[in-house]
C-alpha atoms as a PDB file:
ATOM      1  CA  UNK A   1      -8.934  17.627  -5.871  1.00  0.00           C
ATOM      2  CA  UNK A   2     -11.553  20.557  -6.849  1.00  0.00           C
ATOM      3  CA  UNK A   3     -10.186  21.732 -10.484  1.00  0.00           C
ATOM      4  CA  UNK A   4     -10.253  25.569  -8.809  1.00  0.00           C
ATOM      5  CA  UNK A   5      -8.134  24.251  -6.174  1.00  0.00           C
ATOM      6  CA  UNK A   6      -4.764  25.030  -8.242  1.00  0.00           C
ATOM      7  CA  UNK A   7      -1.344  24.278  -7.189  1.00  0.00           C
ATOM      8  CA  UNK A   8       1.937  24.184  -9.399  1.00  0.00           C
ATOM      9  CA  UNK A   9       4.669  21.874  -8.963  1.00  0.00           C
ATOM     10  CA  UNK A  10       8.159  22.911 -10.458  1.00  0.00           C
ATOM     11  CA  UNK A  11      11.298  20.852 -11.390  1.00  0.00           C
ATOM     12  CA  UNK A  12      13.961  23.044 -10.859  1.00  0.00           C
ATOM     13  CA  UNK A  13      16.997  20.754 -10.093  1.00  0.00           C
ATOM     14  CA  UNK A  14      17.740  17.175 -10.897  1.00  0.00           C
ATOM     15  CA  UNK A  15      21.558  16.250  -9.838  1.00  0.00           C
ATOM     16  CA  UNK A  16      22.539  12.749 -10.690  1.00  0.00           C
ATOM     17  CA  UNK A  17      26.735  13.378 -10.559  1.00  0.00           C
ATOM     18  CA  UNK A  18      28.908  13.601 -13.546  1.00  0.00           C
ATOM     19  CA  UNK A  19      30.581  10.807 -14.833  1.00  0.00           C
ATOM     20  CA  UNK A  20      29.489   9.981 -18.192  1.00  0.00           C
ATOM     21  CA  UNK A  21      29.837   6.412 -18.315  1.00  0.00           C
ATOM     22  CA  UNK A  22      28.864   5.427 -14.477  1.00  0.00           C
ATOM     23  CA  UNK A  23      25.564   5.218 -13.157  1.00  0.00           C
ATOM     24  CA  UNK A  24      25.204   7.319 -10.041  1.00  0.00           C
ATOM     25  CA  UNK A  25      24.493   5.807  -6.677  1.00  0.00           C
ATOM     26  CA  UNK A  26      22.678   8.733  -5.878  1.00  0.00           C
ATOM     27  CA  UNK A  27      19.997  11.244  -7.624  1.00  0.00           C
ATOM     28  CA  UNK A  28      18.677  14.355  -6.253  1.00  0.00           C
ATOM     29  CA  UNK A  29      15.779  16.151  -7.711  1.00  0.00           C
ATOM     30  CA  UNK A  30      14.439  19.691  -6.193  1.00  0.00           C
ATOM     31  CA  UNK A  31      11.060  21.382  -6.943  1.00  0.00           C
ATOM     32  CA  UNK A  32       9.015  24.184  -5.683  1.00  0.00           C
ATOM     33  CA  UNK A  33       5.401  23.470  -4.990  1.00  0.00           C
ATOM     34  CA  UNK A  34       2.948  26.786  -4.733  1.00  0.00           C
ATOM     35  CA  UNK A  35      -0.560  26.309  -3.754  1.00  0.00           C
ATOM     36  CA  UNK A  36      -3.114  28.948  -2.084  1.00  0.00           C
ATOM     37  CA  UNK A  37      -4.805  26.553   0.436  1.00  0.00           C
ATOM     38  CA  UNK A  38      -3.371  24.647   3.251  1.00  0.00           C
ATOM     39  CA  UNK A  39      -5.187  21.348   2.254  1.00  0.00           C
ATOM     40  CA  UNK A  40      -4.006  21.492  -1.302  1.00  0.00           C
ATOM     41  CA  UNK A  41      -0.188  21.702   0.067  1.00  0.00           C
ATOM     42  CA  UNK A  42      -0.788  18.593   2.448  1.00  0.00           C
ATOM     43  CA  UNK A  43      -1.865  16.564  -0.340  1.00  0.00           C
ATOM     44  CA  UNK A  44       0.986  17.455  -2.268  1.00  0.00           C
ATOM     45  CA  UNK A  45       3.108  16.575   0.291  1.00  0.00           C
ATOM     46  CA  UNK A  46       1.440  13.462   0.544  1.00  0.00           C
ATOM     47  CA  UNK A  47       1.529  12.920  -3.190  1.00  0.00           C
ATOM     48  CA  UNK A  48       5.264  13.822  -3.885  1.00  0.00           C
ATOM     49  CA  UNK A  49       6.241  11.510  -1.364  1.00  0.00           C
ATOM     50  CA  UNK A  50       4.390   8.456  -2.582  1.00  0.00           C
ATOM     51  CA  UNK A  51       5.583   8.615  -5.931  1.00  0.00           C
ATOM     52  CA  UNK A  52       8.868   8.850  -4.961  1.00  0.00           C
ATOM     53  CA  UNK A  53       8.868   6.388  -2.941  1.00  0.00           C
ATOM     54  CA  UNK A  54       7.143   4.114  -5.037  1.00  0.00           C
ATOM     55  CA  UNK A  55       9.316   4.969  -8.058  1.00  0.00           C
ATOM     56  CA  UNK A  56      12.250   4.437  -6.090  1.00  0.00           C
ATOM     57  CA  UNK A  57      10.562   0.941  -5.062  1.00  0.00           C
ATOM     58  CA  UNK A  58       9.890  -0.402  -8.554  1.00  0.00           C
ATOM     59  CA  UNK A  59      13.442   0.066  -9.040  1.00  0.00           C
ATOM     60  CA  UNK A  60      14.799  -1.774  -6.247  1.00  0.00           C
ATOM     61  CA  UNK A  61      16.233   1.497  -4.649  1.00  0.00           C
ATOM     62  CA  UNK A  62      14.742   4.182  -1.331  1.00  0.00           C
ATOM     63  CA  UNK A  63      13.962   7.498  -1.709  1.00  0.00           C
ATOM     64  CA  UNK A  64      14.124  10.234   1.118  1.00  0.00           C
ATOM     65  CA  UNK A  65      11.524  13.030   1.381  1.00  0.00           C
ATOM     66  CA  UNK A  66      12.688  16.726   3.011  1.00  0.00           C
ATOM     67  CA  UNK A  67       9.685  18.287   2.052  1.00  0.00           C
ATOM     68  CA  UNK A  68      10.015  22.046   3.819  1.00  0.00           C
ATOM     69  CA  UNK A  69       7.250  24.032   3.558  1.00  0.00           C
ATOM     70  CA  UNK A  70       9.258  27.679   3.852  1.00  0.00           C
ATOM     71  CA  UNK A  71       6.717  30.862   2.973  1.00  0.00           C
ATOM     72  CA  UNK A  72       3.096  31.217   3.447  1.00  0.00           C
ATOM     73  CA  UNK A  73       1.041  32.339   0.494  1.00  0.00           C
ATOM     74  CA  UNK A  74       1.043  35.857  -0.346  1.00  0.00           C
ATOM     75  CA  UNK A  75      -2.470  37.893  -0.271  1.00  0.00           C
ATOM     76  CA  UNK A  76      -2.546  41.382  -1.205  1.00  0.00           C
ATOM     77  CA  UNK A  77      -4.818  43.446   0.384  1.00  0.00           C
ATOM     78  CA  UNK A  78      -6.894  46.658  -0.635  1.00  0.00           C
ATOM     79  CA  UNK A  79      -4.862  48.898   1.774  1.00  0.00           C
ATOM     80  CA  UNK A  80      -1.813  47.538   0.960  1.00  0.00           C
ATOM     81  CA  UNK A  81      -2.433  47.940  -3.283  1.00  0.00           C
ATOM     82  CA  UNK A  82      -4.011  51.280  -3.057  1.00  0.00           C
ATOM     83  CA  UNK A  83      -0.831  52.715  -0.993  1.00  0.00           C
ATOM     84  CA  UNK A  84       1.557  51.019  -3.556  1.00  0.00           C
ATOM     85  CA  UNK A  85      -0.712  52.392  -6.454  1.00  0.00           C
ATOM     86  CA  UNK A  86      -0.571  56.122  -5.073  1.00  0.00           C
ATOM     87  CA  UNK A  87       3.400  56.234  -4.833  1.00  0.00           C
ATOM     88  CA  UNK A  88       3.930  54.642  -8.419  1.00  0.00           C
ATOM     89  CA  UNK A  89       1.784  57.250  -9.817  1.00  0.00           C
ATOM     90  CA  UNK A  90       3.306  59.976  -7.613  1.00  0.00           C
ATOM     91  CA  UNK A  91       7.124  58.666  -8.594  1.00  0.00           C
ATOM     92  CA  UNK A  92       5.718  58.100 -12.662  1.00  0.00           C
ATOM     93  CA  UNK A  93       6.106  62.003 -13.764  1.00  0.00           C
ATOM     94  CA  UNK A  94       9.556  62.717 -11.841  1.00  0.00           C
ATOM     95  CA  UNK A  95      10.904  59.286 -13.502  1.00  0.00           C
ATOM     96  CA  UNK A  96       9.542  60.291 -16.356  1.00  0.00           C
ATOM     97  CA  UNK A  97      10.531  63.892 -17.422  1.00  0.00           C
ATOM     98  CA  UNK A  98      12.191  64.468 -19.973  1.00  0.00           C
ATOM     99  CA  UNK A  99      12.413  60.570 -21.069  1.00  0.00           C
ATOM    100  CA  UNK A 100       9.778  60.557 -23.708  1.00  0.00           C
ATOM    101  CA  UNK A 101       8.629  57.534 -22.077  1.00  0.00           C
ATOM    102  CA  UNK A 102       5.178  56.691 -21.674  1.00  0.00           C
ATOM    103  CA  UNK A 103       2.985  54.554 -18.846  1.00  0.00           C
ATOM    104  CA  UNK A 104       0.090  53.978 -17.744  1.00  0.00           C
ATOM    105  CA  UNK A 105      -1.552  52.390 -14.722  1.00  0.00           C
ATOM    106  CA  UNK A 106      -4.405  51.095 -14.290  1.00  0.00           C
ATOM    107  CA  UNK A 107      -5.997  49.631 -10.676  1.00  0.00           C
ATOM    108  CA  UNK A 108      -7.920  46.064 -10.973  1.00  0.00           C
ATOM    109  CA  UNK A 109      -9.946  44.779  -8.192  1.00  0.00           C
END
């Protein structure tokens, strides 16, 4: 894979039950994969699934794949960032008054 091609792949769950002197007969591990281009996410599918599989193979076990592919990547547009940028900066003094607060914006392309 390109190195500009980025993707992140996040552990966010493992369950493996509760008893602390039985080895569970099951394991369940979640993670949330981000990536900008289509291609990139297909080889992670691809990826995620081999391993697992193959882990679960070396061990003498079978591992199950539900990969779901849920949102689509979000792209913010010019239109969309400059109307966003005008209300903040409208809303900014009347949030501000009498706060002593201070902010400051500043647009990026």
């Amino acid at each position: 894979m390109p190195p500009l091609d980025t993707a992140v792949v996040t552990v966010r769950a493992i369950h493996a039950g509760q008893a602390p002197n039985v080895i569970p007969a099951k394991a369940e591990l979640r993670v949330t994969v981000r990536a900008f281009k289509p291609q990139v996410r297909d080889l992670l599918q691809q990826r995620i699934t081999e391993i697992a599989q193959t882990r679960a193979a070396v061990c003498g076990a079978q591992a199950d794949v539900d990969y779901q592919r849920r949102y689509p990547v979000l792209v913010n547009d010019d239109t969309g960032a400059t109307y966003w940028a005008k209300l903040v900066e409208a809303c900014l003094p009347a949030a501000r008054a009498g706060s002593g607060a201070h902010a400051e914006l500043e647009s990026k392309p």
